[in-house]
Structure formats: structure tokens, C-alpha cells
Protein backbone atom coordinates (compact mmCIF):
# COMPACT_ATOMS: atom_id res chain seq x y z
CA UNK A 1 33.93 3.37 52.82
CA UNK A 2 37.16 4.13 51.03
CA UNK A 3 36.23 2.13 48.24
CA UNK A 4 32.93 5.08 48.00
CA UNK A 5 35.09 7.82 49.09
CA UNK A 6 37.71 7.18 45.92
CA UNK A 7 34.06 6.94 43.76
CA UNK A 8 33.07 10.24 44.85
CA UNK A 9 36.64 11.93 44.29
CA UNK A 10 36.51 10.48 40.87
CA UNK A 11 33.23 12.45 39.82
CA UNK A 12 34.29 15.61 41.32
CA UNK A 13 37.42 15.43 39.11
CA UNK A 14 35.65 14.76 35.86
CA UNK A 15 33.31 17.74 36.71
CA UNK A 16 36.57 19.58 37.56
CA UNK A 17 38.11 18.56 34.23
CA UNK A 18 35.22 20.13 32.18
CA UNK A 19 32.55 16.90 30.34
CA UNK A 20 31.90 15.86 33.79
CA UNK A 21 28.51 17.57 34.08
CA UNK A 22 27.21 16.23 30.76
CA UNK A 23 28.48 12.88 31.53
CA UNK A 24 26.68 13.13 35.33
CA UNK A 25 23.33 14.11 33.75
CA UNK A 26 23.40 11.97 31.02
CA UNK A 27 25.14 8.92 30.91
CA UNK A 28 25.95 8.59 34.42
CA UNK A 29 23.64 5.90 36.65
CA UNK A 30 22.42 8.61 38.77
CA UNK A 31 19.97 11.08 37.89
CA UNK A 32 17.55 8.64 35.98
CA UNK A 33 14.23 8.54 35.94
CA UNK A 34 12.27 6.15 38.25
CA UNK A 35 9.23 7.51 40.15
CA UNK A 36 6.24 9.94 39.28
CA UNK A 37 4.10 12.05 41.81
CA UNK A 38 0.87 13.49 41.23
CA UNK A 39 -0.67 16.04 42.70
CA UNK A 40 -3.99 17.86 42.86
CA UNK A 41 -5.45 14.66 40.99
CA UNK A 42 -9.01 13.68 43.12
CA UNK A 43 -10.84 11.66 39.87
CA UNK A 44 -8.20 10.80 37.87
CA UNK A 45 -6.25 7.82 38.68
CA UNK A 46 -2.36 7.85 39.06
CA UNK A 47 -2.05 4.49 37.31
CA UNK A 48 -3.62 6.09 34.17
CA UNK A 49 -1.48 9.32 34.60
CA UNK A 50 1.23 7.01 34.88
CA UNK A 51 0.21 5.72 31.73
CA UNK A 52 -0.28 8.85 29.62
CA UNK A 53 2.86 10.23 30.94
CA UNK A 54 4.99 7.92 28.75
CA UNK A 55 8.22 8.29 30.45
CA UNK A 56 10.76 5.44 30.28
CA UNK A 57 11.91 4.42 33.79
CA UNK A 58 15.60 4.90 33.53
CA UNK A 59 16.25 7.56 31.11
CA UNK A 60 18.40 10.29 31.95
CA UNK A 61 15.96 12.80 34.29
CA UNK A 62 17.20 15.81 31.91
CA UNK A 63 16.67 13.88 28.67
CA UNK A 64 12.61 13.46 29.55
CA UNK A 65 10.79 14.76 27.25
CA UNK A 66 8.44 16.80 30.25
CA UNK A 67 5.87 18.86 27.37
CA UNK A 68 5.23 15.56 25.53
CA UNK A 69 4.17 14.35 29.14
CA UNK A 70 2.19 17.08 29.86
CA UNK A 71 0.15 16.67 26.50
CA UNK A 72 -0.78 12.88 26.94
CA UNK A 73 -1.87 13.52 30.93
CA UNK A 74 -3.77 16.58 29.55
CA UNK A 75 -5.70 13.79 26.98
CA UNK A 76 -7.70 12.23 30.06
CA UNK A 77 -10.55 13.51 30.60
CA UNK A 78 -11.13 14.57 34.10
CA UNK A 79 -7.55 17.38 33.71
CA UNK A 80 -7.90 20.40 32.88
CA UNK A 81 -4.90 20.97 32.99
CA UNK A 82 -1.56 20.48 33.58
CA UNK A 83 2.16 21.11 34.59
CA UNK A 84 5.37 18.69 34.71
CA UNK A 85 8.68 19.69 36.29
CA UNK A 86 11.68 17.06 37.27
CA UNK A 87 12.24 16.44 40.63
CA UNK A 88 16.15 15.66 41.30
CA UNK A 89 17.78 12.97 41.68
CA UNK A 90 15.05 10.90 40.15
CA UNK A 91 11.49 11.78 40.00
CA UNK A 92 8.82 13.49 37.99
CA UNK A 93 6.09 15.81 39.92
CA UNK A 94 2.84 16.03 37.81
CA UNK A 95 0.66 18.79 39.19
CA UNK A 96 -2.81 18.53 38.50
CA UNK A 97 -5.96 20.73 37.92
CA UNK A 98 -8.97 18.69 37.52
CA UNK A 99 -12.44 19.73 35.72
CA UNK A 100 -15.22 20.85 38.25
CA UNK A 101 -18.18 19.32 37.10
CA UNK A 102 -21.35 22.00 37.42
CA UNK A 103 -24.05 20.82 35.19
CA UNK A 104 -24.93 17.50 33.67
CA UNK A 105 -25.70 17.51 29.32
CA UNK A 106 -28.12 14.90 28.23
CA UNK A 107 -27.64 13.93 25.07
CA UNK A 108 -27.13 10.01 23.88
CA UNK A 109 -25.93 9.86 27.99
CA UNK A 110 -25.24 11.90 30.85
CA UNK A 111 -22.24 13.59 30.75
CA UNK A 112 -20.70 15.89 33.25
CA UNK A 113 -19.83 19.38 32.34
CA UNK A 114 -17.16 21.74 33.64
CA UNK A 115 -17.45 24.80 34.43
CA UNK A 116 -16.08 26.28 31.01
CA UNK A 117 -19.02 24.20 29.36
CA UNK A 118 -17.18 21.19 27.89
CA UNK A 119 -18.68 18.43 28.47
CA UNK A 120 -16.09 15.65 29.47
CA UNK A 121 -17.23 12.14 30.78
CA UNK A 122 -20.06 10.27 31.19
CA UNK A 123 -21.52 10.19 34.63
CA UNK A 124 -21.56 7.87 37.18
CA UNK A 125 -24.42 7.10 39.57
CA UNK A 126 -23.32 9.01 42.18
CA UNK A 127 -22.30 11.93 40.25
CA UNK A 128 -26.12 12.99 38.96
CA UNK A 129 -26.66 15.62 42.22
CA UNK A 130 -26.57 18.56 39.61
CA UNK A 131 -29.04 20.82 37.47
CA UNK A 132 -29.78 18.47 33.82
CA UNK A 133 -29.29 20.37 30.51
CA UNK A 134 -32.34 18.79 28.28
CA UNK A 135 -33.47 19.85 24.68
CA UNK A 136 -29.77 19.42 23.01
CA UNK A 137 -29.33 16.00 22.00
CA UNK A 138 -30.31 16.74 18.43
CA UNK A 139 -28.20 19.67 17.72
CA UNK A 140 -25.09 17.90 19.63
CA UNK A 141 -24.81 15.34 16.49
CA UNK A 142 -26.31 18.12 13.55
CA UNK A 143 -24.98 21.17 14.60
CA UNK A 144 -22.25 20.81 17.25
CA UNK A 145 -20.92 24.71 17.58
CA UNK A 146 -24.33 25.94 18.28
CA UNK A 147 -25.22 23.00 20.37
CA UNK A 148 -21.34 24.04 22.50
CA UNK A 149 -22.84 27.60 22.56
CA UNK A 150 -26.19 27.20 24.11
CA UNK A 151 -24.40 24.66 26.78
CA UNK A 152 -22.71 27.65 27.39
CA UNK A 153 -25.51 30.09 27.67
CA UNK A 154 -27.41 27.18 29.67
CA UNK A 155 -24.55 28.05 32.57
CA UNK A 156 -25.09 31.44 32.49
CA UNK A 157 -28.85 30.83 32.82
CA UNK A 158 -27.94 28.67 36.05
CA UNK A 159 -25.00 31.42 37.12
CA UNK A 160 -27.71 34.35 36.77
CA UNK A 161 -30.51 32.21 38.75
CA UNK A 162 -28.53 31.68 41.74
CA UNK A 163 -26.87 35.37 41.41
CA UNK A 164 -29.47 37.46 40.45
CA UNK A 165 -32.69 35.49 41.01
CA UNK A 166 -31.76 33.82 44.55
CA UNK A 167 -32.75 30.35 43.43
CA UNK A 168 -29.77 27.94 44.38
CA UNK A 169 -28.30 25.50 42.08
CA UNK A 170 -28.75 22.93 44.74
CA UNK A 171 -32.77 23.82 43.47
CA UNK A 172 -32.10 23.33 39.96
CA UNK A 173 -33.24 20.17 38.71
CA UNK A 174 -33.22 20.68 35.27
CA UNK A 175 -32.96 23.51 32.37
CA UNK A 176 -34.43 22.61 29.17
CA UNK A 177 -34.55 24.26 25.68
CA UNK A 178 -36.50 24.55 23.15
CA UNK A 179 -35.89 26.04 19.68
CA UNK A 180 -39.56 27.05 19.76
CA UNK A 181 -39.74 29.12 23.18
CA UNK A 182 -35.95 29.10 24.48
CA UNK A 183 -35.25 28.14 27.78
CA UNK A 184 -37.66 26.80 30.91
CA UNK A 185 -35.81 26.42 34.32
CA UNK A 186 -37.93 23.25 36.52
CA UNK A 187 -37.30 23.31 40.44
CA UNK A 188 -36.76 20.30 42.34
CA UNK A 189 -40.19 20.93 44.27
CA UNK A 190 -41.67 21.34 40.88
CA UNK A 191 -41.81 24.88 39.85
CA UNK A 192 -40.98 26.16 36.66
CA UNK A 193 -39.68 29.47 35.27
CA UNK A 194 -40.25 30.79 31.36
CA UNK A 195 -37.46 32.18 30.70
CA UNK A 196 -37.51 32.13 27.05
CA UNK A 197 -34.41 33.77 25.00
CA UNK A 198 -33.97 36.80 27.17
CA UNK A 199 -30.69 37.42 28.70
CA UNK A 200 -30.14 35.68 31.73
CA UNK A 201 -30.15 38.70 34.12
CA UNK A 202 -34.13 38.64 33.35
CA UNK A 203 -34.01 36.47 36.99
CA UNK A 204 -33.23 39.50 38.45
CA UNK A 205 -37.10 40.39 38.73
CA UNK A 206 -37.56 37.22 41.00
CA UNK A 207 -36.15 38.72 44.09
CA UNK A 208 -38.77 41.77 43.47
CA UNK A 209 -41.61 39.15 43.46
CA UNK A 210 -40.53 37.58 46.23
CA UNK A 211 -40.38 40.81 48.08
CA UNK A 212 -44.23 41.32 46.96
CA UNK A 213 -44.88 38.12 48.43
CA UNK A 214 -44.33 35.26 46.32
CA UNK A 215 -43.02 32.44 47.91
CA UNK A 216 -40.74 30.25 45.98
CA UNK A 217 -40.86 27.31 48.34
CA UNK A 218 -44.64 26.74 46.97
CA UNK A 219 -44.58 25.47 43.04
CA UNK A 220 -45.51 27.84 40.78
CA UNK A 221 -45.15 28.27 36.93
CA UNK A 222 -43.35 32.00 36.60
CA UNK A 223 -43.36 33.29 33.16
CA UNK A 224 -40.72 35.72 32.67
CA UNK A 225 -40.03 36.43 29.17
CA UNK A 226 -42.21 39.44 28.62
CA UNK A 227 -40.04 42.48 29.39
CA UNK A 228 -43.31 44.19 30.97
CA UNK A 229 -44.66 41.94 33.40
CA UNK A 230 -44.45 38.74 35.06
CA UNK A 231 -47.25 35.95 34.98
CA UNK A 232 -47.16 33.83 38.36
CA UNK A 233 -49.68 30.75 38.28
CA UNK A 234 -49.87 28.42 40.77
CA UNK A 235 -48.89 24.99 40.36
């Protein structure tokens, strides 16, 4: 006890005699590195955080180089992103936003596709519960800014339906298109809507059919890229 008593005196004097906070932080045993948490990681594993991270177990906590961390946890695919602070005496919090997958992009695979319209891994079998972006496999090898920019306007196609047309994602199976006629929006009970190359707020005319009767639990094929009418046809 004395022995730890006469350790502790000795550290206060050195901080007391000025150099004893730089030699404390830096090139004292405490206040080293050894442990990292994560937080708000769901699909991302800690183990590869871990990995990405880069941070030598040991180092001085203040020495750690906490952007360079940030930028390799950002590389993995599932984070969005990121934020690294130290957590004294010796640990590293990672906090963690993680991509919300809303779509899926078929193109040499299935890949999921966040919300911003990156798509950013390959899905798994039990990940495939979500509206299918067809008709852009092509364009994703030849012409990859256009092929990011109808991705794009494929989400606000499935934003506007759900919005403005009262058709739930959950009842999206798929949303294909076409450089010929634009886009077509399939059901999962196996109706279909022309939508063409309007702007997306064109589903706002489905509520209006609905209200003069058409019932959207039935299949039908609903063309709606003339700006006069709509043509319903029974499926």
C-alpha cells in the first residue's frame, strides 16, 4: 500500500514539476490503448471493424491516429458512416451508422441498395423481401453515371408510389426499365403500372381511380403515362 502510495506521489510531482503531463500521456504505461467498442453496428461485424480500425494495442491513447480509423471502418460496406473518439484510460468507442437497405439492383447479382441509391453488397437469402430494380445491368458496366442516376430516380418512383399513389412498398415486387418506354412498376399479386418517363408524382392519379372504384387488390395493367387519361385493363 505504501509501496503504491509513494508511486502515486511520484506522478503528481512530475505533473507538478511541468513534463509530467506529456510524459503521463505518452510514455507512461497508463493511458494505452487496449480495447475497442462499437456501437450502432447491427450487420457489420466487430471483428472486421476491429480489423479496419488499425489501431496498435498499446500505443499511447492520445497518439492514435482516430481519422485514419474512421476512414478504414468507413471502407466496409454495410457503414455509412462513421465517428471515433478515445475513451480514457484505455479504449476506443466507434459509433456506427449503418446503410438501410430499401431496394434490391439486379445487375450481374443482387445487391442491396441504401437509401441514398448506392448500391453496397450483395444480398443474402434472407435479405431479398424488397421491391427488384430490373432493366440496368447493361448500362451498370457501359455507362455507370446514368445507370447511378436512374437507380436513383427508380427510388423516387417507389417513394412517390407509396406517398402519392397509396401502393406500399411491401407491394412492390419489382420496377423495371426500359430505354424504349421508361419505367413499369409489377405488384406482388401481379398488377402492373405504365409509368413510362413521367415524373414520379404521375401516381398521384391512382388514389382518384381508386376513389372511382378501382380496386387495386384485383390485378390490373394501369397505364399511366398519358398526361390525359388513364387506361385500366384487367389482368
Amino acid at each position: 500500500m505504501f509501496r503504491h502510495l509513494r508511486t502515486v506521489a511520484a506522478i503528481l510531482a512530475l505533473i507538478a514539476a511541468g513534463g509530467g503531463l506529456s510524459w503521463l500521456l505518452v510514455a507512461s504505461p497508463w493511458l494505452r490503448y487496449e480495447s475497442l467498442v462499437v456501437e450502432g453496428a447491427v450487420h457489420a461485424n466487430a471483428a472486421e471493424l476491429r480489423h479496419l480500425a488499425d489501431l496498435s494495442t498499446g500505443a499511447p491513447l492520445v497518439e492514435l491516429d482516430l481519422d485514419a480509423a474512421a476512414v478504414g471502418v468507413a471502407r466496409h460496406p454495410w457503414v455509412k458512416s462513421v465517428t471515433a473518439s478515445r475513451q480514457f484510460p484505455n479504449g476506443v468507442l466507434l459509433t456506427v451508422v449503418e446503410r438501410a437497405p430499401v431496394a434490391l439492383l439486379l445487375t450481374d447479382a443482387l445487391y442491396l441498395v441504401d437509401d441514398t441509391g448506392v448500391p453496397f453488397i450483395r444480398a443474402k437469402s434472407g435479405q431479398l423481401d424488397l421491391p427488384v430494380l430490373t432493366g440496368l445491368g447493361g448500362l451498370a458496366e457501359s455507362q455507370p453515371e446514368l445507370a447511378r442516376r436512374l437507380v436513383a430516380e427508380g427510388l423516387e418512383w417507389l417513394r412517390a408510389a407509396e406517398r402519392d399513389g397509396g401502393v406500399p412498398i411491401s407491394e412492390i415486387s419489382e420496377l423495371r426499365f426500359a430505354a424504349e418506354s421508361g419505367y413499369t412498376l409489377f405488384l406482388r399479386n401481379g398488377g402492373e403500372l405504365l409509368l413510362g418517363f413521367a415524373e414520379p408524382e404521375r401516381v398521384a392519379r391512382l388514389p382518384r381511380l381508386v376513389a372511382h372504384g378501382l380496386d387495386l387488390s384485383v390485378p390490373h395493367r394501369i397505364d399511366l403515362v398519358s398526361t390525359e387519361l388513364a387506361v385500366v385493363t384487367p389482368l
